[in-house]
N, C-alpha and C. Protein backbone atom coordinates (compact mmCIF):
# COMPACT_ATOMS: atom_id res chain seq x y z
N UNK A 1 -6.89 -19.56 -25.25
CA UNK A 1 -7.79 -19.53 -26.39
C UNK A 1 -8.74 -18.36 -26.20
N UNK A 2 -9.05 -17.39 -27.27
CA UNK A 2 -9.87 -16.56 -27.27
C UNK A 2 -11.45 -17.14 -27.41
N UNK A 3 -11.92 -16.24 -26.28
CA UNK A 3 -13.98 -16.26 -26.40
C UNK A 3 -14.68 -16.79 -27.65
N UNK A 4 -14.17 -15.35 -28.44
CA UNK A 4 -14.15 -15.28 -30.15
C UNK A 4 -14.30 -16.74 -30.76
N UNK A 5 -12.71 -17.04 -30.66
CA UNK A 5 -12.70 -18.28 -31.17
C UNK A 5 -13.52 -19.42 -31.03
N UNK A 6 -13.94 -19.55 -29.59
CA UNK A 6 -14.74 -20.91 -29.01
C UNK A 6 -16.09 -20.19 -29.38
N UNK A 7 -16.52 -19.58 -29.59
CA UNK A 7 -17.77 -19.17 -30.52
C UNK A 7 -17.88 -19.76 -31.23
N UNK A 8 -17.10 -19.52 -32.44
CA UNK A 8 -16.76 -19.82 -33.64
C UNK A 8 -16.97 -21.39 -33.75
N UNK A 9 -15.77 -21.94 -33.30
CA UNK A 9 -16.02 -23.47 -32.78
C UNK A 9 -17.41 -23.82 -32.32
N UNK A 10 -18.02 -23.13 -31.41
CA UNK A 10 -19.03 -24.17 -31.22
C UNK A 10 -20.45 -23.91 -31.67
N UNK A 11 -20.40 -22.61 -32.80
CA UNK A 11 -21.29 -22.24 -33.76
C UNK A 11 -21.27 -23.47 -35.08
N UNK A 12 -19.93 -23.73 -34.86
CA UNK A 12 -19.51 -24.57 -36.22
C UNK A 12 -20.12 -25.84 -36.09
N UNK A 13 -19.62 -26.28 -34.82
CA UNK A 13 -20.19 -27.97 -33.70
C UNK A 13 -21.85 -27.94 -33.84
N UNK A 14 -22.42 -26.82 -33.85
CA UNK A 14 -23.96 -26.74 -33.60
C UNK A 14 -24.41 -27.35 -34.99
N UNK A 15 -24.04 -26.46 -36.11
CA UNK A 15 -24.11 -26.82 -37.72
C UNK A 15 -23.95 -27.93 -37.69
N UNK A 16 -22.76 -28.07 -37.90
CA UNK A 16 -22.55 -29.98 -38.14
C UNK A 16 -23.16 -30.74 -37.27
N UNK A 17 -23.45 -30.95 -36.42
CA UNK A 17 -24.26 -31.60 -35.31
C UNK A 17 -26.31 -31.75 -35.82
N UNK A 18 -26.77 -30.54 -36.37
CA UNK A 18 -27.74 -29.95 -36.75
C UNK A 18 -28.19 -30.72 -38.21
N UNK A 19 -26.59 -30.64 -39.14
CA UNK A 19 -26.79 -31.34 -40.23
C UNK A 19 -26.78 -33.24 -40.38
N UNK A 20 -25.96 -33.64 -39.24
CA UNK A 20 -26.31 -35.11 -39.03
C UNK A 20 -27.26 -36.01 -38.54
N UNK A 21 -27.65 -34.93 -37.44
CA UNK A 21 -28.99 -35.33 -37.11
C UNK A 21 -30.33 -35.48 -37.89
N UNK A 22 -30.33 -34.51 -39.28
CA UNK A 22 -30.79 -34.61 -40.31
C UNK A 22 -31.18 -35.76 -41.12
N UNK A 23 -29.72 -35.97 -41.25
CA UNK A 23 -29.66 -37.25 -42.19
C UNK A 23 -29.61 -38.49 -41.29
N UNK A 24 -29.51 -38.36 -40.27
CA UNK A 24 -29.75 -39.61 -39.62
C UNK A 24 -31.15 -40.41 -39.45
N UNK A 25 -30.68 -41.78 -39.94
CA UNK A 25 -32.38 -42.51 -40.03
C UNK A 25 -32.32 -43.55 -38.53
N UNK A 26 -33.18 -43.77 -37.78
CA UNK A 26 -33.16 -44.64 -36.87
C UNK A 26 -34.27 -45.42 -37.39
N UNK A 27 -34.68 -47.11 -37.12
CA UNK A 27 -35.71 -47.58 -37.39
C UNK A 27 -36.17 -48.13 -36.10
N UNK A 28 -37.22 -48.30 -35.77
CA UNK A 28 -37.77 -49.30 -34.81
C UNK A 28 -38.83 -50.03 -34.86
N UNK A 29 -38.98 -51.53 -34.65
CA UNK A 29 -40.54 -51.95 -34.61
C UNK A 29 -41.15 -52.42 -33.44
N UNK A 30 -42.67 -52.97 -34.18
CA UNK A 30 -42.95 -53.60 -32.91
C UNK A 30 -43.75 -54.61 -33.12
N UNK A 31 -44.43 -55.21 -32.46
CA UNK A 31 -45.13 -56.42 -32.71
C UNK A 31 -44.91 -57.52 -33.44
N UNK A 32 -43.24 -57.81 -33.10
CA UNK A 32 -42.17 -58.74 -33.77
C UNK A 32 -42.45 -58.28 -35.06
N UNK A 33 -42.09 -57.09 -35.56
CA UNK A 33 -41.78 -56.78 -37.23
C UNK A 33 -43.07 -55.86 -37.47
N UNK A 34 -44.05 -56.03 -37.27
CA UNK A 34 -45.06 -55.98 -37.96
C UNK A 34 -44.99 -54.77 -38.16
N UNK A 35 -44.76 -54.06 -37.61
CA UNK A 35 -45.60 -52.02 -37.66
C UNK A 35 -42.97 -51.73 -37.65
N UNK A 36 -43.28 -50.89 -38.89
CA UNK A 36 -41.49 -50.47 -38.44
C UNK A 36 -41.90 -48.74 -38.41
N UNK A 37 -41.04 -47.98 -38.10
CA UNK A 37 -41.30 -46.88 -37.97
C UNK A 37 -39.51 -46.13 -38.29
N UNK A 38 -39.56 -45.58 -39.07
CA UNK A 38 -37.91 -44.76 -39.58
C UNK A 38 -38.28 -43.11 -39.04
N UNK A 39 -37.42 -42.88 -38.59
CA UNK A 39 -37.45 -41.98 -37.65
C UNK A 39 -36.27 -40.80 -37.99
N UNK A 40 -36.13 -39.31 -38.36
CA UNK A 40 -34.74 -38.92 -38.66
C UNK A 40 -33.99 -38.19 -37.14
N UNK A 41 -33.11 -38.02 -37.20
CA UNK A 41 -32.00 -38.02 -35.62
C UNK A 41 -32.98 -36.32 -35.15
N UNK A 42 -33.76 -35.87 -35.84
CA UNK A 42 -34.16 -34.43 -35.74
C UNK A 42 -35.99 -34.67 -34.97
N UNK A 43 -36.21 -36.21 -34.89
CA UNK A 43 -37.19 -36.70 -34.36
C UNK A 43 -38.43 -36.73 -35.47
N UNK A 44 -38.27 -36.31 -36.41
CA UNK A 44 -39.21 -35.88 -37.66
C UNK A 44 -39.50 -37.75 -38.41
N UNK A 45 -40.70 -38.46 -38.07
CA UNK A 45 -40.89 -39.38 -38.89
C UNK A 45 -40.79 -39.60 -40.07
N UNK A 46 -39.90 -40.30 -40.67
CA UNK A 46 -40.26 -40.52 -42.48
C UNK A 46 -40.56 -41.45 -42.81
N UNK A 47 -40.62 -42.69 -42.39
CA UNK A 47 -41.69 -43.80 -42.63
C UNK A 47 -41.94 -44.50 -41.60
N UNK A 48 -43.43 -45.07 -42.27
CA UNK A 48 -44.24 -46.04 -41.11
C UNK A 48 -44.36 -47.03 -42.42
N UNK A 49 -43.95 -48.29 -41.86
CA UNK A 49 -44.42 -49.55 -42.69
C UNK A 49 -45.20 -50.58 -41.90
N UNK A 50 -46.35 -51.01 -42.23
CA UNK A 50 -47.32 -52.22 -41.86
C UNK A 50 -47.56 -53.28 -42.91
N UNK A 51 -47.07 -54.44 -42.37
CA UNK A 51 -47.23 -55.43 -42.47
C UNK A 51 -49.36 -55.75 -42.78
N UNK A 52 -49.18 -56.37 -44.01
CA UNK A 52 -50.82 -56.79 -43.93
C UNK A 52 -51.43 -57.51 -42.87
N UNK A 53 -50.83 -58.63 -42.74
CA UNK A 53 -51.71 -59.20 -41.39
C UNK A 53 -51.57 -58.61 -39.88
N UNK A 54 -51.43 -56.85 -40.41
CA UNK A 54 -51.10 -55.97 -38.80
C UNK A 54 -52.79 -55.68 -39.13
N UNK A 55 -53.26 -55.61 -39.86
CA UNK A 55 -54.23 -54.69 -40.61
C UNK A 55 -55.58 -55.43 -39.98
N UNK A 56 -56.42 -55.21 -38.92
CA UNK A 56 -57.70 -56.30 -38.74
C UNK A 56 -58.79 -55.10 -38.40
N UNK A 57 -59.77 -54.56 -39.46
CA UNK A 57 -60.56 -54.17 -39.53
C UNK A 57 -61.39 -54.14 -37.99
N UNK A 58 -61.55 -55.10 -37.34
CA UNK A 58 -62.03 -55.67 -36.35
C UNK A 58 -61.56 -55.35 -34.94
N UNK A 59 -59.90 -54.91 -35.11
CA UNK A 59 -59.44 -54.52 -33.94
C UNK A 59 -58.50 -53.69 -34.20
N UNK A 60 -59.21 -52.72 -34.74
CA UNK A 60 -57.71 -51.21 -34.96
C UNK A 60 -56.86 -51.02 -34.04
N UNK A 61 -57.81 -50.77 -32.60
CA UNK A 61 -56.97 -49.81 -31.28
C UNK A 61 -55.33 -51.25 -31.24
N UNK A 62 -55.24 -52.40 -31.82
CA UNK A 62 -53.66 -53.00 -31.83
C UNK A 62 -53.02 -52.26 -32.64
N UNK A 63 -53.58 -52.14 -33.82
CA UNK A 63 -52.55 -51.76 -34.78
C UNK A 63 -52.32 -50.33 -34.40
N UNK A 64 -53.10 -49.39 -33.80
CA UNK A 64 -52.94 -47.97 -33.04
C UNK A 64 -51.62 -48.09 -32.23
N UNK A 65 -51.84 -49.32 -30.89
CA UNK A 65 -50.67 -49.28 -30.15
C UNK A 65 -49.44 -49.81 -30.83
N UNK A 66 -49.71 -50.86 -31.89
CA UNK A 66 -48.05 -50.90 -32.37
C UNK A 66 -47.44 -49.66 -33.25
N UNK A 67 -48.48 -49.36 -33.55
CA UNK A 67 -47.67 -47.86 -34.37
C UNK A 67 -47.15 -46.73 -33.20
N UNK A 68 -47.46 -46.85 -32.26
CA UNK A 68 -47.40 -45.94 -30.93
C UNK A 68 -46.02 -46.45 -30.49
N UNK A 69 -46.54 -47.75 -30.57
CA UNK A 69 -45.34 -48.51 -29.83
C UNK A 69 -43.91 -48.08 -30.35
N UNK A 70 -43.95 -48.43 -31.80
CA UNK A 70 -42.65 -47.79 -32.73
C UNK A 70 -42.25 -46.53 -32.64
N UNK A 71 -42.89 -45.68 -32.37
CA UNK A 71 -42.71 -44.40 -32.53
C UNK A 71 -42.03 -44.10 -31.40
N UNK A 72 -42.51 -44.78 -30.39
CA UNK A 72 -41.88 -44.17 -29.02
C UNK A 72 -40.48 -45.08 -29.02
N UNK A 73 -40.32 -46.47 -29.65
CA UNK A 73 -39.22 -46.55 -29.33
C UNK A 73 -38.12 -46.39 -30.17
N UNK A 74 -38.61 -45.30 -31.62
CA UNK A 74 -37.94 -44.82 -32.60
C UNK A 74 -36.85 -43.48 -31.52
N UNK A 75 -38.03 -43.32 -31.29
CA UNK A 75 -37.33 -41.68 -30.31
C UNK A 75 -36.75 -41.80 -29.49
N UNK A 76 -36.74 -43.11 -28.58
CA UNK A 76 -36.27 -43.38 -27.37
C UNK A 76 -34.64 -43.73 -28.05
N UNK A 77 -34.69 -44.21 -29.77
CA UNK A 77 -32.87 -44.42 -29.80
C UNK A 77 -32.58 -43.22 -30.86
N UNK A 78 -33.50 -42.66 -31.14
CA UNK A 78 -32.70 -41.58 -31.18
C UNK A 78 -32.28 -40.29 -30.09
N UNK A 79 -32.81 -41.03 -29.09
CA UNK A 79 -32.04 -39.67 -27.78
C UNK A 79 -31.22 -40.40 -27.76
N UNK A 80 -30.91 -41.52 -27.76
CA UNK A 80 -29.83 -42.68 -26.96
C UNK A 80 -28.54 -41.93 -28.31
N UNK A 81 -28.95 -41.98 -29.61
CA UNK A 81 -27.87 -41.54 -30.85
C UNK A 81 -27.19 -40.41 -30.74
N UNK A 82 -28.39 -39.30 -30.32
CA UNK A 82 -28.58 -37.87 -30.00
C UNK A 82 -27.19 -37.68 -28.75
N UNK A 83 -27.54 -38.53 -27.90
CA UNK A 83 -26.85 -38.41 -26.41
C UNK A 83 -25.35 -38.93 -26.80
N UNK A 84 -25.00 -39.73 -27.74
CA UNK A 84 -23.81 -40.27 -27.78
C UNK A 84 -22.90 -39.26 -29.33
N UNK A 85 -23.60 -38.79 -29.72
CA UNK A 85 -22.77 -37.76 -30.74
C UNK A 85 -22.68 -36.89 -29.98
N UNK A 86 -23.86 -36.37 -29.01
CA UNK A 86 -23.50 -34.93 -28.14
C UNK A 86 -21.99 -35.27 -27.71
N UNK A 87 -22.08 -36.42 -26.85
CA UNK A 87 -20.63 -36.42 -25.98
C UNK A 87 -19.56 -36.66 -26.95
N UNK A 88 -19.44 -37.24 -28.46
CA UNK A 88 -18.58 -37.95 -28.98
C UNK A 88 -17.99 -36.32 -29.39
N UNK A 89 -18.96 -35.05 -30.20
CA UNK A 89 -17.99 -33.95 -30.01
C UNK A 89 -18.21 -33.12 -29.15
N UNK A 90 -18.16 -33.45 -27.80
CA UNK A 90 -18.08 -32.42 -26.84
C UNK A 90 -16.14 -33.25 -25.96
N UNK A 91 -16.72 -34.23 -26.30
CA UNK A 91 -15.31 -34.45 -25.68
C UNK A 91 -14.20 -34.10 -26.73
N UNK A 92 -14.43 -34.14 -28.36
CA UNK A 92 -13.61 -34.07 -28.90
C UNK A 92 -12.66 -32.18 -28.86
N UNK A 93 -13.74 -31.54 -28.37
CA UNK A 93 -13.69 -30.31 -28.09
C UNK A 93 -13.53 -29.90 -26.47
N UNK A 94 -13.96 -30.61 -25.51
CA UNK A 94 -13.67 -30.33 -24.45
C UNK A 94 -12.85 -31.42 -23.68
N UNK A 95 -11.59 -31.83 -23.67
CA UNK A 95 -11.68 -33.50 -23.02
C UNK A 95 -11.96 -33.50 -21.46
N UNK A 96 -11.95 -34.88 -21.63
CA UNK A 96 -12.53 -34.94 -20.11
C UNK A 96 -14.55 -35.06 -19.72
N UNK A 97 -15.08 -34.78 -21.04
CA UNK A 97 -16.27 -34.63 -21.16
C UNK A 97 -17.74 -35.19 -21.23
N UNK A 98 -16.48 -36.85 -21.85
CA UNK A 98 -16.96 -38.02 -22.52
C UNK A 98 -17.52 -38.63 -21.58
């Protein structure tokens, strides 16, 4: 196989890889439901939803950590998503890879 070619190929793998991660939504919550957090595969947040009785005037710094909370474990599955498309076309392109 020519250089050239596997360029080509894995200029192409980068794109498509680039464009799914895009559209990919992960969700995560926390505080059994209360705080959800949607997350796209590119790590870019697109929604935070709270529950009203997350909401206590009286004690923000909770509702701070459950929104923290989500966020981190929004990202934590999208490396886990991230990590399993990497290998799903690297093996499909390299075998042995998976």
């Amino acid at each position: 196989m020519n250089i050239q070619k596997m360029m080509q190929q894995a200029q192409a793998m980068q794109s498509k890889m680039q464009e799914e991660l895009a559209a990919m939504r992960i969700e995560a919550t926390s505080g059994g439901g209360m705080v959800k957090v949607t997350m796209s595969g590119a790590k870019e947040i697109q929604a935070v939803e709270i529950e009203k009785a997350a909401v206590d005037p009286q004690d923000v710094e909770t509702l701070q950590d459950l929104i923290l909370a989500a966020c981190r474990e929004a990202s934590r599955r999208v490396d886990e998503a991230v990590q399993k498309k990497t290998a799903s076309l690297l093996g499909g392109m390299m075998p042995g890879m998976r």
